[in-house]
Protein backbone atom coordinates (compact mmCIF):
# COMPACT_ATOMS: atom_id res chain seq x y z
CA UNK A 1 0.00 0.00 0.00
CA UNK A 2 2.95 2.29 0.65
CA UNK A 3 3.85 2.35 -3.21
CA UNK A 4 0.26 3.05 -3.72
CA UNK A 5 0.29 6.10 -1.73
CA UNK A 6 3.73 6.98 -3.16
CA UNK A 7 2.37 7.12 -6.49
CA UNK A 8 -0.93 9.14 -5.26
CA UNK A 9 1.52 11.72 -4.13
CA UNK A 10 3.34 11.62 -7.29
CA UNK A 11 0.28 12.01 -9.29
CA UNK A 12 -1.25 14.66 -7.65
CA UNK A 13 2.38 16.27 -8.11
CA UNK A 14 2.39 15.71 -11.56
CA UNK A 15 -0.90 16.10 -12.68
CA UNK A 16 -1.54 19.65 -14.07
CA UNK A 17 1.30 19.19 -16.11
CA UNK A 18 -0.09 15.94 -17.53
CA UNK A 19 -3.41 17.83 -18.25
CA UNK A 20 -1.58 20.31 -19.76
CA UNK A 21 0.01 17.51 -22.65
CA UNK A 22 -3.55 16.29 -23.12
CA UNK A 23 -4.76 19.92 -23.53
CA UNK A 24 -2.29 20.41 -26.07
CA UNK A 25 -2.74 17.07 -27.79
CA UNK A 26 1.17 16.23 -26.90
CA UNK A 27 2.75 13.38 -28.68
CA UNK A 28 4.25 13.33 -24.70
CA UNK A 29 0.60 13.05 -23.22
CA UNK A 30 -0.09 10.48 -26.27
CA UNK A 31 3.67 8.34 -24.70
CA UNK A 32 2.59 8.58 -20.77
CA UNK A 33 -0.87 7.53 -21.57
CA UNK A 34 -0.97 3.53 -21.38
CA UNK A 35 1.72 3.86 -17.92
CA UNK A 36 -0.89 6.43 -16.21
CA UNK A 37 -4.25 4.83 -17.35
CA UNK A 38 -3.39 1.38 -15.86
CA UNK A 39 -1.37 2.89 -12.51
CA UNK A 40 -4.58 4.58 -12.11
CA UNK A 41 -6.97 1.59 -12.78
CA UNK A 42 -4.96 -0.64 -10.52
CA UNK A 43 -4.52 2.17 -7.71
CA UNK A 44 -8.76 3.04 -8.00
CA UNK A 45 -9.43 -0.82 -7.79
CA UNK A 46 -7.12 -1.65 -4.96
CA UNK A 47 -7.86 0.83 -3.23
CA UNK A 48 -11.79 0.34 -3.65
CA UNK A 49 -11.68 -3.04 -2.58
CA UNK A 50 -12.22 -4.63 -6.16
CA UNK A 51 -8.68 -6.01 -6.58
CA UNK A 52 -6.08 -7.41 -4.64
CA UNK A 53 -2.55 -6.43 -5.17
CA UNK A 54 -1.02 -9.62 -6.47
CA UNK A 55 3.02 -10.09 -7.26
CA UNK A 56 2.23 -9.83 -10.61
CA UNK A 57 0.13 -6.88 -9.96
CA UNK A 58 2.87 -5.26 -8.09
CA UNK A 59 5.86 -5.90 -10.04
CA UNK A 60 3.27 -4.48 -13.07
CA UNK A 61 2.85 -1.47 -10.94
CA UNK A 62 6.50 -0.96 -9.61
CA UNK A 63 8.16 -1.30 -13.02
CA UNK A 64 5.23 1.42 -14.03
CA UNK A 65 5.66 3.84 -11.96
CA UNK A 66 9.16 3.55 -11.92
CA UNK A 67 9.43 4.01 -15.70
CA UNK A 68 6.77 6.86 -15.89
CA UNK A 69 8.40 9.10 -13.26
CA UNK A 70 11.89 8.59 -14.58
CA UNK A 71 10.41 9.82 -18.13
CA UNK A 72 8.42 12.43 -16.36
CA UNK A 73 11.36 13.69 -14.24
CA UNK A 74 13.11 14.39 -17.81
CA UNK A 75 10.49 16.08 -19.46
CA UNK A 76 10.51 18.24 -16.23
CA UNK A 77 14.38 18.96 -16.18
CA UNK A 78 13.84 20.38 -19.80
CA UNK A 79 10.80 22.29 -19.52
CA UNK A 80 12.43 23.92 -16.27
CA UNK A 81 15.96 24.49 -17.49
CA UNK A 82 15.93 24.77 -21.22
CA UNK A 83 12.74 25.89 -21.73
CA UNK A 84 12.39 28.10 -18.23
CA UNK A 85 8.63 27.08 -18.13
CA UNK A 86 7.49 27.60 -21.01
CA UNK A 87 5.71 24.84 -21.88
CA UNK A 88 4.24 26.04 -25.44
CA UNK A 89 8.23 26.32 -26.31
CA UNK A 90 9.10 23.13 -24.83
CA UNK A 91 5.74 21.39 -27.28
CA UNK A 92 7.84 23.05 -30.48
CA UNK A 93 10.25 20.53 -29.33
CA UNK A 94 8.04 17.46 -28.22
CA UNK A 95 8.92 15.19 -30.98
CA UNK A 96 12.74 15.88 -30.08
CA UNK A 97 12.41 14.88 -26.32
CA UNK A 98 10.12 12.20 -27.42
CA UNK A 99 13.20 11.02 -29.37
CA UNK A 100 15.02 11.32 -26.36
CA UNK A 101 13.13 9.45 -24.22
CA UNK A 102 12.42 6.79 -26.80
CA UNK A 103 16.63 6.57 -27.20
CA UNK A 104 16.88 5.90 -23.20
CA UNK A 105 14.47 3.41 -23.40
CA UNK A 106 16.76 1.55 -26.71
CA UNK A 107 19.28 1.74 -24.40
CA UNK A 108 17.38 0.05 -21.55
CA UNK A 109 16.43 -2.62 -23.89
CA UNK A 110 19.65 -2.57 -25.73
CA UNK A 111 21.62 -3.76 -22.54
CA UNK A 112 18.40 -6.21 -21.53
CA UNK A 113 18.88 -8.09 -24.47
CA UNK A 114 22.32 -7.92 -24.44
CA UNK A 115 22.38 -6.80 -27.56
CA UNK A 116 26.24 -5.77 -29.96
CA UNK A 117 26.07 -2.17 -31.04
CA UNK A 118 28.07 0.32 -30.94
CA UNK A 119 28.12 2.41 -27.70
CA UNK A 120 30.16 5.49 -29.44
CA UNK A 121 27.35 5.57 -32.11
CA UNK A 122 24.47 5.08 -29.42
CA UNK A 123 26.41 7.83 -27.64
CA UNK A 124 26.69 10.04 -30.50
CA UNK A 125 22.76 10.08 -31.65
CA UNK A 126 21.90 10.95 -28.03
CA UNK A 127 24.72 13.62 -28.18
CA UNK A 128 22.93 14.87 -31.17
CA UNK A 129 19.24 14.92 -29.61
CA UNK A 130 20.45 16.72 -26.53
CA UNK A 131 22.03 19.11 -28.56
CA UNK A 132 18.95 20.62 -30.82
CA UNK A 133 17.16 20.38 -27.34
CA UNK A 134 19.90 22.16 -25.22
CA UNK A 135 20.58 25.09 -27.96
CA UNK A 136 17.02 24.82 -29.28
CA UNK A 137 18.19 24.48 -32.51
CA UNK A 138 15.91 24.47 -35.90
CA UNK A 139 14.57 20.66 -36.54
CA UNK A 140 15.19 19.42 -39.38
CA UNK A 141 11.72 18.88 -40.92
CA UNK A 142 13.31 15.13 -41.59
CA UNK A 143 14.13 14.61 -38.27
CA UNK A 144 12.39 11.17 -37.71
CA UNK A 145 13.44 9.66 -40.61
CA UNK A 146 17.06 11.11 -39.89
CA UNK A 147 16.40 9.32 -36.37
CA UNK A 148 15.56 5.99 -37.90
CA UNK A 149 18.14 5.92 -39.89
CA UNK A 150 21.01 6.66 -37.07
CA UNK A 151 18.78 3.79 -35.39
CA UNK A 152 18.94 1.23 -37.75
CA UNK A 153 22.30 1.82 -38.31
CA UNK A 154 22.76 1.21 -34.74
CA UNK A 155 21.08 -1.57 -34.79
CA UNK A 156 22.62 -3.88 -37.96
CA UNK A 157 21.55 -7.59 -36.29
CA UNK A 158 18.10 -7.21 -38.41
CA UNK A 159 16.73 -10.08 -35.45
CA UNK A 160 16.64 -7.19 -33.15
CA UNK A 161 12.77 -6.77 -32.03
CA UNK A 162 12.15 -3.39 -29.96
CA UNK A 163 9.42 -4.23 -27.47
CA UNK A 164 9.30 -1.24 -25.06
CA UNK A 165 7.88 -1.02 -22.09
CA UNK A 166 5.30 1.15 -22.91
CA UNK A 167 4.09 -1.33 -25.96
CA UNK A 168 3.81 -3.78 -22.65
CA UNK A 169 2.08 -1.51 -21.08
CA UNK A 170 -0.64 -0.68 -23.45
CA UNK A 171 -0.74 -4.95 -23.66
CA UNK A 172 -1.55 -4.76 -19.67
CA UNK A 173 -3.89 -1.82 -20.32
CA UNK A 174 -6.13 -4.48 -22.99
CA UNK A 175 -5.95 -7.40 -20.62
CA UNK A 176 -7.08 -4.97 -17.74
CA UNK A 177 -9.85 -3.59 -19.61
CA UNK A 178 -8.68 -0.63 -20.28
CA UNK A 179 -9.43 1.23 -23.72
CA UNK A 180 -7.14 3.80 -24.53
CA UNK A 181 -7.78 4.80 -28.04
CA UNK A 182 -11.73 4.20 -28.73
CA UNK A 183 -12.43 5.50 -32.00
CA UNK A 184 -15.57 7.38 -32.82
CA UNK A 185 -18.53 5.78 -35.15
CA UNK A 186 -18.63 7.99 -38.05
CA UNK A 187 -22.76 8.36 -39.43
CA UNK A 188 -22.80 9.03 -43.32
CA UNK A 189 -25.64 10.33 -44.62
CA UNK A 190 -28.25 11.81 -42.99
CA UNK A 191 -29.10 10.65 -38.98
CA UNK A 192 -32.09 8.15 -38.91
């Protein structure tokens, strides 16, 4: 119960600024989405009696919350040093942190699997991401695709499968009952 009330504080910490993502329809709202919706589920049904925190359950919710405020935390350090607070600068830059983040979590997965790249090129590309964020520097309207292919070239053993956490997550998020991207009926033609 103790990380349950950890993450409550977090949370409630962290919130407005995780309102103000979804406001802004943030590709960074859209990335903490799946971690958030299930901590939430599984902290409003524990704590309402309707599940029991399991070891499966908890190591689900530890690795979660973990991840989510280690992301969070960075997002933070930029948007109060680079960006000084302002957060509709820092969102001209959201698909460079996203890169970012989405390069720490290669890494994480990278060393998991044990995997033979090369650490001075891994080191490099991050050098490279830090450095349009630090300096805010113009991005290059190919940036992703210039991202991609720095990753691939990372990553020559073509048996490499990135499997993220957050792709687990959103897998929890299904199994749990959780649906994070409903889509709309569309009516054409005239309503009957």
């Amino acid at each position: 119960m103790r990380m349950l009330d950890e993450y409550i504080s977090w949370f409630q910490e962290n919130q407005d600024l995780y309102l103000e993502l979804k406001e802004h329809e943030s590709i960074l709202y859209d990335r903490f989405l799946p971690l958030l919706e299930v901590l939430n589920h599984i902290t409003s049904e524990v704590l309402e009696g309707r599940m029991q925190l399991s070891d499966d359950l908890e190591k689900i919710f530890s690795i979660g919350f973990e991840y989510v405020a280690l992301q969070f935390e960075t997002v933070k350090l930029y948007l109060d040093t680079v960006f000084k607070g302002d957060l509709h600068e820092l969102l001209e830059y959201q698909e460079v942190l996203s890169a970012l983040l989405s390069a720490e979590d290669l890494r994480y997965e990278i060393a998991e699997k044990e995997a033979n790249v090369d650490s001075d090129l891994f080191d490099s590309l991050i050098d490279k991401i830090e450095t349009i964020l630090q300096n805010k520097e113009p991005i290059d309207e190919n940036f992703a695709i210039m991202i991609d292919d720095e990753v691939k070239a990372l990553l020559k053993d073509e048996s490499f499968d990135f499997y993220g956490i957050i792709d687990i997550f959103v897998e929890v998020a299904e199994t749990l009952g959780i649906y994070l991207y409903e889509e709309e009926d569309i009516l054409l033609g005239k309503d009957i």
